[in-house]
PDB file of N, CA and C in Angstrom:
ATOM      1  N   UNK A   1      34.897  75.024  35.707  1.00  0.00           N
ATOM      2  CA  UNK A   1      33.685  74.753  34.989  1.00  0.00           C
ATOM      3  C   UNK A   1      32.501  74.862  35.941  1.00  0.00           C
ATOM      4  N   UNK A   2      31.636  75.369  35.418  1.00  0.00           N
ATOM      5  CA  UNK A   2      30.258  75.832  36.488  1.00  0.00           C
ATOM      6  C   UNK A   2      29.421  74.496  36.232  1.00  0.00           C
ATOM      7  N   UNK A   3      28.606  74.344  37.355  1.00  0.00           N
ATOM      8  CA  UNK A   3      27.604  72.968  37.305  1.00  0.00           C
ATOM      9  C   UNK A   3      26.485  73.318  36.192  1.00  0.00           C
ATOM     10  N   UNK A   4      26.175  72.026  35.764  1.00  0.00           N
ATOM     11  CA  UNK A   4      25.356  72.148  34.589  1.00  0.00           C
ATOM     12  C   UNK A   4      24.086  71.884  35.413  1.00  0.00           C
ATOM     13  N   UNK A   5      22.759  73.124  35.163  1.00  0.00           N
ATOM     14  CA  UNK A   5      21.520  73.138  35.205  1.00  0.00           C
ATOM     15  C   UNK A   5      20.729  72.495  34.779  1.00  0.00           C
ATOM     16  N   UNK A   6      20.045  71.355  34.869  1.00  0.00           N
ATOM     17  CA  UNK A   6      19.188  70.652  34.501  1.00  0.00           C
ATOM     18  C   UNK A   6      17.858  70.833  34.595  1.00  0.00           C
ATOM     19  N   UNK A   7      17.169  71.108  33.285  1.00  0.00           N
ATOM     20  CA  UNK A   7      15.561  71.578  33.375  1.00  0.00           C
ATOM     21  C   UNK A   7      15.022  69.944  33.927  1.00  0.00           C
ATOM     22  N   UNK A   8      15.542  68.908  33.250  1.00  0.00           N
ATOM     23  CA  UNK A   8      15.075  67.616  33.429  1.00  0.00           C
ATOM     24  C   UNK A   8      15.865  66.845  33.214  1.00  0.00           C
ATOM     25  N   UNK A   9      16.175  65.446  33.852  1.00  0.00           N
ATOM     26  CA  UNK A   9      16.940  64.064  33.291  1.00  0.00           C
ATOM     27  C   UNK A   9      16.093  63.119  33.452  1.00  0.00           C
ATOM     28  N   UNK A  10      15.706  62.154  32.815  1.00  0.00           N
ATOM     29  CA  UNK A  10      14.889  61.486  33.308  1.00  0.00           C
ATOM     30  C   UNK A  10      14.710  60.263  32.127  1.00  0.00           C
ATOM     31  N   UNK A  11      14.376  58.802  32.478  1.00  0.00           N
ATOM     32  CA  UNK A  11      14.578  57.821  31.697  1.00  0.00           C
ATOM     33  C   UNK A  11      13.073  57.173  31.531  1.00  0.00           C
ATOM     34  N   UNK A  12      12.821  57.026  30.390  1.00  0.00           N
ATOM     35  CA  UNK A  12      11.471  56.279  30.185  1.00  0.00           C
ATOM     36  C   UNK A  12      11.536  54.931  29.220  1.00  0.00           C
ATOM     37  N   UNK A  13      10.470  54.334  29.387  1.00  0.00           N
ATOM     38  CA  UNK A  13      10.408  53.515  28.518  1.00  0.00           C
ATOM     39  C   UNK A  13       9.506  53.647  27.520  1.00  0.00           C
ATOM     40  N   UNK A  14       9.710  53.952  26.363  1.00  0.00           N
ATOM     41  CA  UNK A  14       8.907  54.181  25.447  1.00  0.00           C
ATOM     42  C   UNK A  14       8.828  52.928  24.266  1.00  0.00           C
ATOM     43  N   UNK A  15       7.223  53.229  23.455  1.00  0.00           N
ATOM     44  CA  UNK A  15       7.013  52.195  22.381  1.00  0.00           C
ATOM     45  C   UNK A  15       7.296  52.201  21.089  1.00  0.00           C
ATOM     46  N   UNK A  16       8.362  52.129  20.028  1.00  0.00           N
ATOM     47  CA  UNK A  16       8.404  52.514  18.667  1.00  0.00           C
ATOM     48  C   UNK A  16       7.809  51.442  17.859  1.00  0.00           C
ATOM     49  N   UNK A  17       7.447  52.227  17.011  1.00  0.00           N
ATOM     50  CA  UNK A  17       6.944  51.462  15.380  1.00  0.00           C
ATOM     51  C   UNK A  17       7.995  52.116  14.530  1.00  0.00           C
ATOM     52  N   UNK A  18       8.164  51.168  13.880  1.00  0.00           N
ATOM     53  CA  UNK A  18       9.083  52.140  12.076  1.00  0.00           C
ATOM     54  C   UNK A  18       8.192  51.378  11.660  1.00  0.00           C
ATOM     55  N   UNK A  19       8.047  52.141  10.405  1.00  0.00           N
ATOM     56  CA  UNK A  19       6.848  51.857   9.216  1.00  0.00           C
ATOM     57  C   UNK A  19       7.584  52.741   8.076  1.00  0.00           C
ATOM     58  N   UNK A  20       7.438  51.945   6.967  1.00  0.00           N
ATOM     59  CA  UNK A  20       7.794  52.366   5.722  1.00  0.00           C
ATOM     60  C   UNK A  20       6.518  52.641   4.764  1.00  0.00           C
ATOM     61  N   UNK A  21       6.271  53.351   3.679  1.00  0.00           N
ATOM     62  CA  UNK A  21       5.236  52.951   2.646  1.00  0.00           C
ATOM     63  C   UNK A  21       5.815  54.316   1.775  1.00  0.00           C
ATOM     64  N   UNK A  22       4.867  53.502   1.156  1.00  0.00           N
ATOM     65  CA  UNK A  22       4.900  54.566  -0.528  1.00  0.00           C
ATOM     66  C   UNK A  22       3.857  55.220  -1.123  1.00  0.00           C
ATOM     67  N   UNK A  23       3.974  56.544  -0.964  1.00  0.00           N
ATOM     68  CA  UNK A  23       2.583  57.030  -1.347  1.00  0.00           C
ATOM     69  C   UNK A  23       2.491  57.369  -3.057  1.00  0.00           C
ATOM     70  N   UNK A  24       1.910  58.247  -3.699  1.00  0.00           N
ATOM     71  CA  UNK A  24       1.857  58.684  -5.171  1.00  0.00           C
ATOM     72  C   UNK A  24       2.850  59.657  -5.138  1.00  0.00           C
ATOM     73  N   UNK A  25       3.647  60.195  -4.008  1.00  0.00           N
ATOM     74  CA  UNK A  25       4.057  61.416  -4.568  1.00  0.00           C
ATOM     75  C   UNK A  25       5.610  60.891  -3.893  1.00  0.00           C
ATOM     76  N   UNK A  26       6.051  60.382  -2.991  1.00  0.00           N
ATOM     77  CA  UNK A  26       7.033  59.886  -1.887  1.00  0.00           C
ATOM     78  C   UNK A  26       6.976  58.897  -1.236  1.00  0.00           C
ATOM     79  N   UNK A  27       8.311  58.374  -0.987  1.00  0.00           N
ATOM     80  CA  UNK A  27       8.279  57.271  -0.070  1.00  0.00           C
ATOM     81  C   UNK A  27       8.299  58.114   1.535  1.00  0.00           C
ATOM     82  N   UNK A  28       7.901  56.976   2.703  1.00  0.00           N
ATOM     83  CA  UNK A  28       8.209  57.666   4.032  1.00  0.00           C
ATOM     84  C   UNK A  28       8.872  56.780   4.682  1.00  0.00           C
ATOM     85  N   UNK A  29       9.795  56.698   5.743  1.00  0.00           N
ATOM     86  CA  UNK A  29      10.373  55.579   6.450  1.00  0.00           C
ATOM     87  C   UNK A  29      10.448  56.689   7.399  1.00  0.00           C
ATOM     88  N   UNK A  30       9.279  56.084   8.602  1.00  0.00           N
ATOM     89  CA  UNK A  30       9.383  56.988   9.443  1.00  0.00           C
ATOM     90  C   UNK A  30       9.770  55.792  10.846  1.00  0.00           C
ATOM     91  N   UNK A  31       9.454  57.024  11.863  1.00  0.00           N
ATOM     92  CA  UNK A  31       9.460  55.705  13.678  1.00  0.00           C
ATOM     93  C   UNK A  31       8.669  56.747  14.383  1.00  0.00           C
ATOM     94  N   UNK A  32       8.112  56.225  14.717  1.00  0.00           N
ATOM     95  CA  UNK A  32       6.770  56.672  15.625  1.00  0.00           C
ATOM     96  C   UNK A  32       6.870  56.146  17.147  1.00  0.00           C
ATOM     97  N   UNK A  33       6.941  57.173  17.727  1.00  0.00           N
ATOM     98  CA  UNK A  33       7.509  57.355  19.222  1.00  0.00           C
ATOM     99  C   UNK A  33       6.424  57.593  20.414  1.00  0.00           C
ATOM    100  N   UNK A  34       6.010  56.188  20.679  1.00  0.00           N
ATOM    101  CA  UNK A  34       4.961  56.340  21.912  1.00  0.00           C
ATOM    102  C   UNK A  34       5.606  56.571  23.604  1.00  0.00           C
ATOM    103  N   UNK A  35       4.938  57.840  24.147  1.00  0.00           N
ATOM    104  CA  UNK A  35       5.503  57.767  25.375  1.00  0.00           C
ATOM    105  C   UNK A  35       4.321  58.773  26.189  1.00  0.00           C
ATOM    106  N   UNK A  36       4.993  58.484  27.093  1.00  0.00           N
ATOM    107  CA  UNK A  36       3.993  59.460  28.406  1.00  0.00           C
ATOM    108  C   UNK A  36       4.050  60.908  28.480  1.00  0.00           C
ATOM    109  N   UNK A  37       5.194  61.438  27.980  1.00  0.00           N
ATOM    110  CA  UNK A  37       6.042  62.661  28.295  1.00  0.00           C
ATOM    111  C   UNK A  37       5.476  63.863  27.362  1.00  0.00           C
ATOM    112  N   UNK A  38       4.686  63.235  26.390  1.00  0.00           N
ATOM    113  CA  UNK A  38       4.091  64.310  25.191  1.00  0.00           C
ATOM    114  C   UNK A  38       2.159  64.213  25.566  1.00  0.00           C
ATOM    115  N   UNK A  39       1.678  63.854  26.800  1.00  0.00           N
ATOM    116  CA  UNK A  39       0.763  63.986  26.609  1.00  0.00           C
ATOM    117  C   UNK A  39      -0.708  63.282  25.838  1.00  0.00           C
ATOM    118  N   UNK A  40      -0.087  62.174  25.549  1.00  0.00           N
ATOM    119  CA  UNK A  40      -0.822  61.081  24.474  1.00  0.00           C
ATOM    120  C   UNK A  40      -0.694  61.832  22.975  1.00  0.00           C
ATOM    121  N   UNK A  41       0.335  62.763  22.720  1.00  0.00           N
ATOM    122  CA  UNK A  41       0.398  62.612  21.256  1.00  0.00           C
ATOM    123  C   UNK A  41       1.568  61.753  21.026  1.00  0.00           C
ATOM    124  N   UNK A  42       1.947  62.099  19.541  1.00  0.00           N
ATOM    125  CA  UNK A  42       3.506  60.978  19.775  1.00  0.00           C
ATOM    126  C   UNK A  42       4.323  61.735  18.195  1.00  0.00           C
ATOM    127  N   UNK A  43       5.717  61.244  18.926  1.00  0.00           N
ATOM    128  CA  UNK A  43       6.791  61.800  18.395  1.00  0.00           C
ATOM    129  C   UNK A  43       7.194  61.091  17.140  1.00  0.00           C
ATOM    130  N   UNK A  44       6.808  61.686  16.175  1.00  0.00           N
ATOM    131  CA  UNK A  44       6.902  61.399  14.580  1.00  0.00           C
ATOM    132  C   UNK A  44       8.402  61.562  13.859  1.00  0.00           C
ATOM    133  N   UNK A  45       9.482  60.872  13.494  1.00  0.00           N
ATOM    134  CA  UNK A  45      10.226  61.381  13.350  1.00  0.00           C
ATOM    135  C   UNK A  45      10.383  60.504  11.685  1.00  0.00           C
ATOM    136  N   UNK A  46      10.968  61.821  10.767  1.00  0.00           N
ATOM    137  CA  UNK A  46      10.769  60.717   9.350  1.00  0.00           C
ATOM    138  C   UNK A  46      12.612  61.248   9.159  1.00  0.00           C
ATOM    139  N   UNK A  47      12.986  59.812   9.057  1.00  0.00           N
ATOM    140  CA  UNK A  47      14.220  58.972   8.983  1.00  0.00           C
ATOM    141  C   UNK A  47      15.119  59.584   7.397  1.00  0.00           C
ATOM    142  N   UNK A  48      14.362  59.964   6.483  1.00  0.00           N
ATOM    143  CA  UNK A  48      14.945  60.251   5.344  1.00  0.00           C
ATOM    144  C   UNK A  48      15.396  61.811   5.623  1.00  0.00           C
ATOM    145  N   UNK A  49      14.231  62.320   6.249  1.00  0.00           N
ATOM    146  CA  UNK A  49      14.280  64.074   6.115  1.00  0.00           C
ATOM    147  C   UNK A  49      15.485  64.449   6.996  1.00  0.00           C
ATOM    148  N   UNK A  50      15.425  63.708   8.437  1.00  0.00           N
ATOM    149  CA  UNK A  50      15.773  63.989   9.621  1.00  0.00           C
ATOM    150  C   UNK A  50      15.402  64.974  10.227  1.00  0.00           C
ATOM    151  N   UNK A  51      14.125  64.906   9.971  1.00  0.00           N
ATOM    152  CA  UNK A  51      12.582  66.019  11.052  1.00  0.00           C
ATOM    153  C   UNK A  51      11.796  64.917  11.531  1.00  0.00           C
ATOM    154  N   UNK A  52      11.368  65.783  12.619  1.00  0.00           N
ATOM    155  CA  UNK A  52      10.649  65.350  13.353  1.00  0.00           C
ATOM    156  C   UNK A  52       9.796  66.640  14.053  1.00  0.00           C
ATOM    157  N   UNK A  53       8.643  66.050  14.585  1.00  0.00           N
ATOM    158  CA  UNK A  53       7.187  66.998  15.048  1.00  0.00           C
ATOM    159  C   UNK A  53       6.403  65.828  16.034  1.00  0.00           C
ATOM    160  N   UNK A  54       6.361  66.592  16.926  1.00  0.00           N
ATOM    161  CA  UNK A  54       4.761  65.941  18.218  1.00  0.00           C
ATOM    162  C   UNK A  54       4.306  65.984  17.834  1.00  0.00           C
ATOM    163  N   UNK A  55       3.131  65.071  17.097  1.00  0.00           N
ATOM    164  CA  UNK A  55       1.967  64.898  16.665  1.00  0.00           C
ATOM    165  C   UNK A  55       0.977  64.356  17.297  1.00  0.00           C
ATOM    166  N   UNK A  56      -0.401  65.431  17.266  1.00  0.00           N
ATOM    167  CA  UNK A  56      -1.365  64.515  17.723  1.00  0.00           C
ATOM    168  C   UNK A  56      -2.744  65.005  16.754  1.00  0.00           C
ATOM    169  N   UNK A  57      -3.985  64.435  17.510  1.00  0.00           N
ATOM    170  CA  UNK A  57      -5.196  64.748  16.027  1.00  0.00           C
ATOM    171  C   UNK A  57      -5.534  65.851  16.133  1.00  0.00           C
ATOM    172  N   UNK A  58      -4.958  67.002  16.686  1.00  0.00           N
ATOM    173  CA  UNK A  58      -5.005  68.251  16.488  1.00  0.00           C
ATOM    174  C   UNK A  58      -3.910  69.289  15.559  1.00  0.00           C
ATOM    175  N   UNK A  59      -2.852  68.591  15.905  1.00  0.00           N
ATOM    176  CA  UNK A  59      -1.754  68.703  14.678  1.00  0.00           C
ATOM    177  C   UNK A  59      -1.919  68.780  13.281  1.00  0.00           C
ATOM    178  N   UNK A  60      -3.089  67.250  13.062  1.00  0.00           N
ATOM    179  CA  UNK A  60      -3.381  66.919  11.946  1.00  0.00           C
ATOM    180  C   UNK A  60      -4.217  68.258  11.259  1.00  0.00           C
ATOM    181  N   UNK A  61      -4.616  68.859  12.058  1.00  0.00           N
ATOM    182  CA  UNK A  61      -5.367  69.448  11.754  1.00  0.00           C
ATOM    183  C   UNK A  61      -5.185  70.894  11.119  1.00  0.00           C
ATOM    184  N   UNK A  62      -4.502  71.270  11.637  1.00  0.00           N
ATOM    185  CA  UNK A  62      -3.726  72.494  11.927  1.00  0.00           C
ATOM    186  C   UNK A  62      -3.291  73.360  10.294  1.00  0.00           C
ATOM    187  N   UNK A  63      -4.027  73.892   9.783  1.00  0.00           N
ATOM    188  CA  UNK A  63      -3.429  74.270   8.403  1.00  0.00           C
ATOM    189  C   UNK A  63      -1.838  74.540   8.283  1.00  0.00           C
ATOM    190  N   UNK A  64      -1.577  73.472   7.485  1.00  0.00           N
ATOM    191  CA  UNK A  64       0.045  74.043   6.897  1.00  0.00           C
ATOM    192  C   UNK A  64       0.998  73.469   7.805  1.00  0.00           C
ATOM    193  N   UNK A  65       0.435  72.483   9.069  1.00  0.00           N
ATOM    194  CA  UNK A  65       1.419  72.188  10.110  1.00  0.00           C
ATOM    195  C   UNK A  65       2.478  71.179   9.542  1.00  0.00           C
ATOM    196  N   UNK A  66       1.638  69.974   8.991  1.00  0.00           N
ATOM    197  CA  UNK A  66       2.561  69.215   8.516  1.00  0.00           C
ATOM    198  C   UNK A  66       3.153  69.525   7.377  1.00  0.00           C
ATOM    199  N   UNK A  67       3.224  70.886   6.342  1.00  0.00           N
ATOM    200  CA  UNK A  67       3.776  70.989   5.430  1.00  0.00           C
ATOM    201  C   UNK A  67       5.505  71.594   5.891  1.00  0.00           C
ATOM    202  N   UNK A  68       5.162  72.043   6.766  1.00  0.00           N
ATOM    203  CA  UNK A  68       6.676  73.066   7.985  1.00  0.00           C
ATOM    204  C   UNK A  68       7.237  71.762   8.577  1.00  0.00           C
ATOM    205  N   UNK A  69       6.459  70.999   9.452  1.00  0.00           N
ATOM    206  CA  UNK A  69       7.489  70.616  10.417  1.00  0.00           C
ATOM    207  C   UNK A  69       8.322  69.663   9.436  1.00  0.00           C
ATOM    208  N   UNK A  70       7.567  69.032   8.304  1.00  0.00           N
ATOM    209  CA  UNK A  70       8.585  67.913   7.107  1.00  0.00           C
ATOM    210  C   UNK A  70       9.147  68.461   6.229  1.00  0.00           C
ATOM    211  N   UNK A  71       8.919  69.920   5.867  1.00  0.00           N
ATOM    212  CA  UNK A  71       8.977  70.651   4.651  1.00  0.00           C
ATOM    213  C   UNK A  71       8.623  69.348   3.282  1.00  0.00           C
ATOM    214  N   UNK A  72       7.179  69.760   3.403  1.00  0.00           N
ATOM    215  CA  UNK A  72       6.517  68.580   2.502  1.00  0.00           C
ATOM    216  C   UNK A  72       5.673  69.748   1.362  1.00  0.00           C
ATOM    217  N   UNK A  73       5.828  69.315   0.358  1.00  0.00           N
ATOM    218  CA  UNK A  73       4.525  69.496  -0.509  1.00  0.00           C
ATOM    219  C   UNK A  73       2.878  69.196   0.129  1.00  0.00           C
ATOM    220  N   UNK A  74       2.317  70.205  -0.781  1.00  0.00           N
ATOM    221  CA  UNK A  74       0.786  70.135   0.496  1.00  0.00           C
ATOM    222  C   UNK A  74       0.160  68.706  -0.445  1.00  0.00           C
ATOM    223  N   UNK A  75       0.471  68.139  -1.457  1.00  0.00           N
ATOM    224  CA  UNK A  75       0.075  66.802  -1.438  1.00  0.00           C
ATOM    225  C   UNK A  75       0.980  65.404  -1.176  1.00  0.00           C
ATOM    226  N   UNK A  76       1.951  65.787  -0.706  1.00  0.00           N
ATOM    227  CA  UNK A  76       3.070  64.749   0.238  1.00  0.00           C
ATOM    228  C   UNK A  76       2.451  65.075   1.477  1.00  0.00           C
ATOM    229  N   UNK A  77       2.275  66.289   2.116  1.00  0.00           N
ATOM    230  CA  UNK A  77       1.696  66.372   3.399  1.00  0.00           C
ATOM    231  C   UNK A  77       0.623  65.545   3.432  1.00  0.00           C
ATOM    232  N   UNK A  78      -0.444  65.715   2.516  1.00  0.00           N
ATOM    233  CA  UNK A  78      -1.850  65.103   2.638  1.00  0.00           C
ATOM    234  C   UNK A  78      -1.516  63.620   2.726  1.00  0.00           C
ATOM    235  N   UNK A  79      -0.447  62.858   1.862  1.00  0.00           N
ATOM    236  CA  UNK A  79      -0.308  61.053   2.517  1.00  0.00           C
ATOM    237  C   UNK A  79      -0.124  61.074   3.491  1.00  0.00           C
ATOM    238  N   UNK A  80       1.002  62.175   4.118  1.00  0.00           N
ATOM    239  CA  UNK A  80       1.228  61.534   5.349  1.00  0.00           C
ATOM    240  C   UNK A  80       0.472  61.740   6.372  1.00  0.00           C
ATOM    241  N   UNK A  81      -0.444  62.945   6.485  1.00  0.00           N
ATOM    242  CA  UNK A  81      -1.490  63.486   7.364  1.00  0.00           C
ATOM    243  C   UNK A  81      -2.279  61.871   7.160  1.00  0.00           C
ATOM    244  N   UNK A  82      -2.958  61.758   6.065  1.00  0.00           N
ATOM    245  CA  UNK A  82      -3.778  60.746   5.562  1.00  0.00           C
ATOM    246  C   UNK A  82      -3.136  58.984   6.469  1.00  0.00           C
ATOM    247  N   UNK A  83      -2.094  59.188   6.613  1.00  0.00           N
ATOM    248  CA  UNK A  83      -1.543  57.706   7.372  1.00  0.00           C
ATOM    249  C   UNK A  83      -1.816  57.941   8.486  1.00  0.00           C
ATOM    250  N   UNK A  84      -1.324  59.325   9.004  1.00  0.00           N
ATOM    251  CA  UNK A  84      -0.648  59.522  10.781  1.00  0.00           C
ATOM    252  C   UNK A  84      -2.374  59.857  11.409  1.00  0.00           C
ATOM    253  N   UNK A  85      -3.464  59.638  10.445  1.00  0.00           N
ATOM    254  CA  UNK A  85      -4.601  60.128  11.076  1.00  0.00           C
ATOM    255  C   UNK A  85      -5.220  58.759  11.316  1.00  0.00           C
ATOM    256  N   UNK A  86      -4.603  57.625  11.204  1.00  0.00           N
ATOM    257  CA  UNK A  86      -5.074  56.346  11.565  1.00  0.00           C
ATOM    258  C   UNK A  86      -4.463  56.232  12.536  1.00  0.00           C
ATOM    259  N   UNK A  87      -3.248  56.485  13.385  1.00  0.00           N
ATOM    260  CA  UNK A  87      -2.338  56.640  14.386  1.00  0.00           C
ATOM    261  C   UNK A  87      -2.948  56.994  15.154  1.00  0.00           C
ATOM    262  N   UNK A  88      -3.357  58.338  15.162  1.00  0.00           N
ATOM    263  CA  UNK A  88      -3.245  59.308  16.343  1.00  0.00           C
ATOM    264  C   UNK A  88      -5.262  59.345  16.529  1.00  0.00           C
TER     265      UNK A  88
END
């Protein structure tokens, strides 16, 4: 067996939130992943879909970003853009 190449190993301590809510169109039960390693955005991961996307307030921005990385409807996208833009 050949040695395994490592781009990186490395251990952090990071901050989670889970947050649940209910918008008009979907529920979300997501965890929101604060750490150093993304740059001050943070790692969005929604618990039902099992996706996840780096998000930051440029993300938010981004036409059509959050409709791909959740495969969301563009008015399921808009709650959750609409939450994660108090976040970020």
């Amino acid at each position: 067996m050949s040695e395994r190449f490592y781009l990186y190993d490395e251990v952090e301590d990071t901050r989670t939130r889970f947050v649940s809510f209910m918008g008009e169109h979907q529920r979300f039960d997501l965890a929101i992943v604060t750490s150093s390693r993304y740059y001050g955005k943070q790692l969005v991961l929604d618990i039902q879909s099992s996706r996840f996307a780096i998000i930051g307030s440029d993300d938010l921005e981004e036409p059509g970003y959050i409709e791909h990385a959740y495969n969301l409807s563009a008015e399921e996208a808009e709650e959750l853009r609409s939450f994660l833009s108090e976040l970020v």
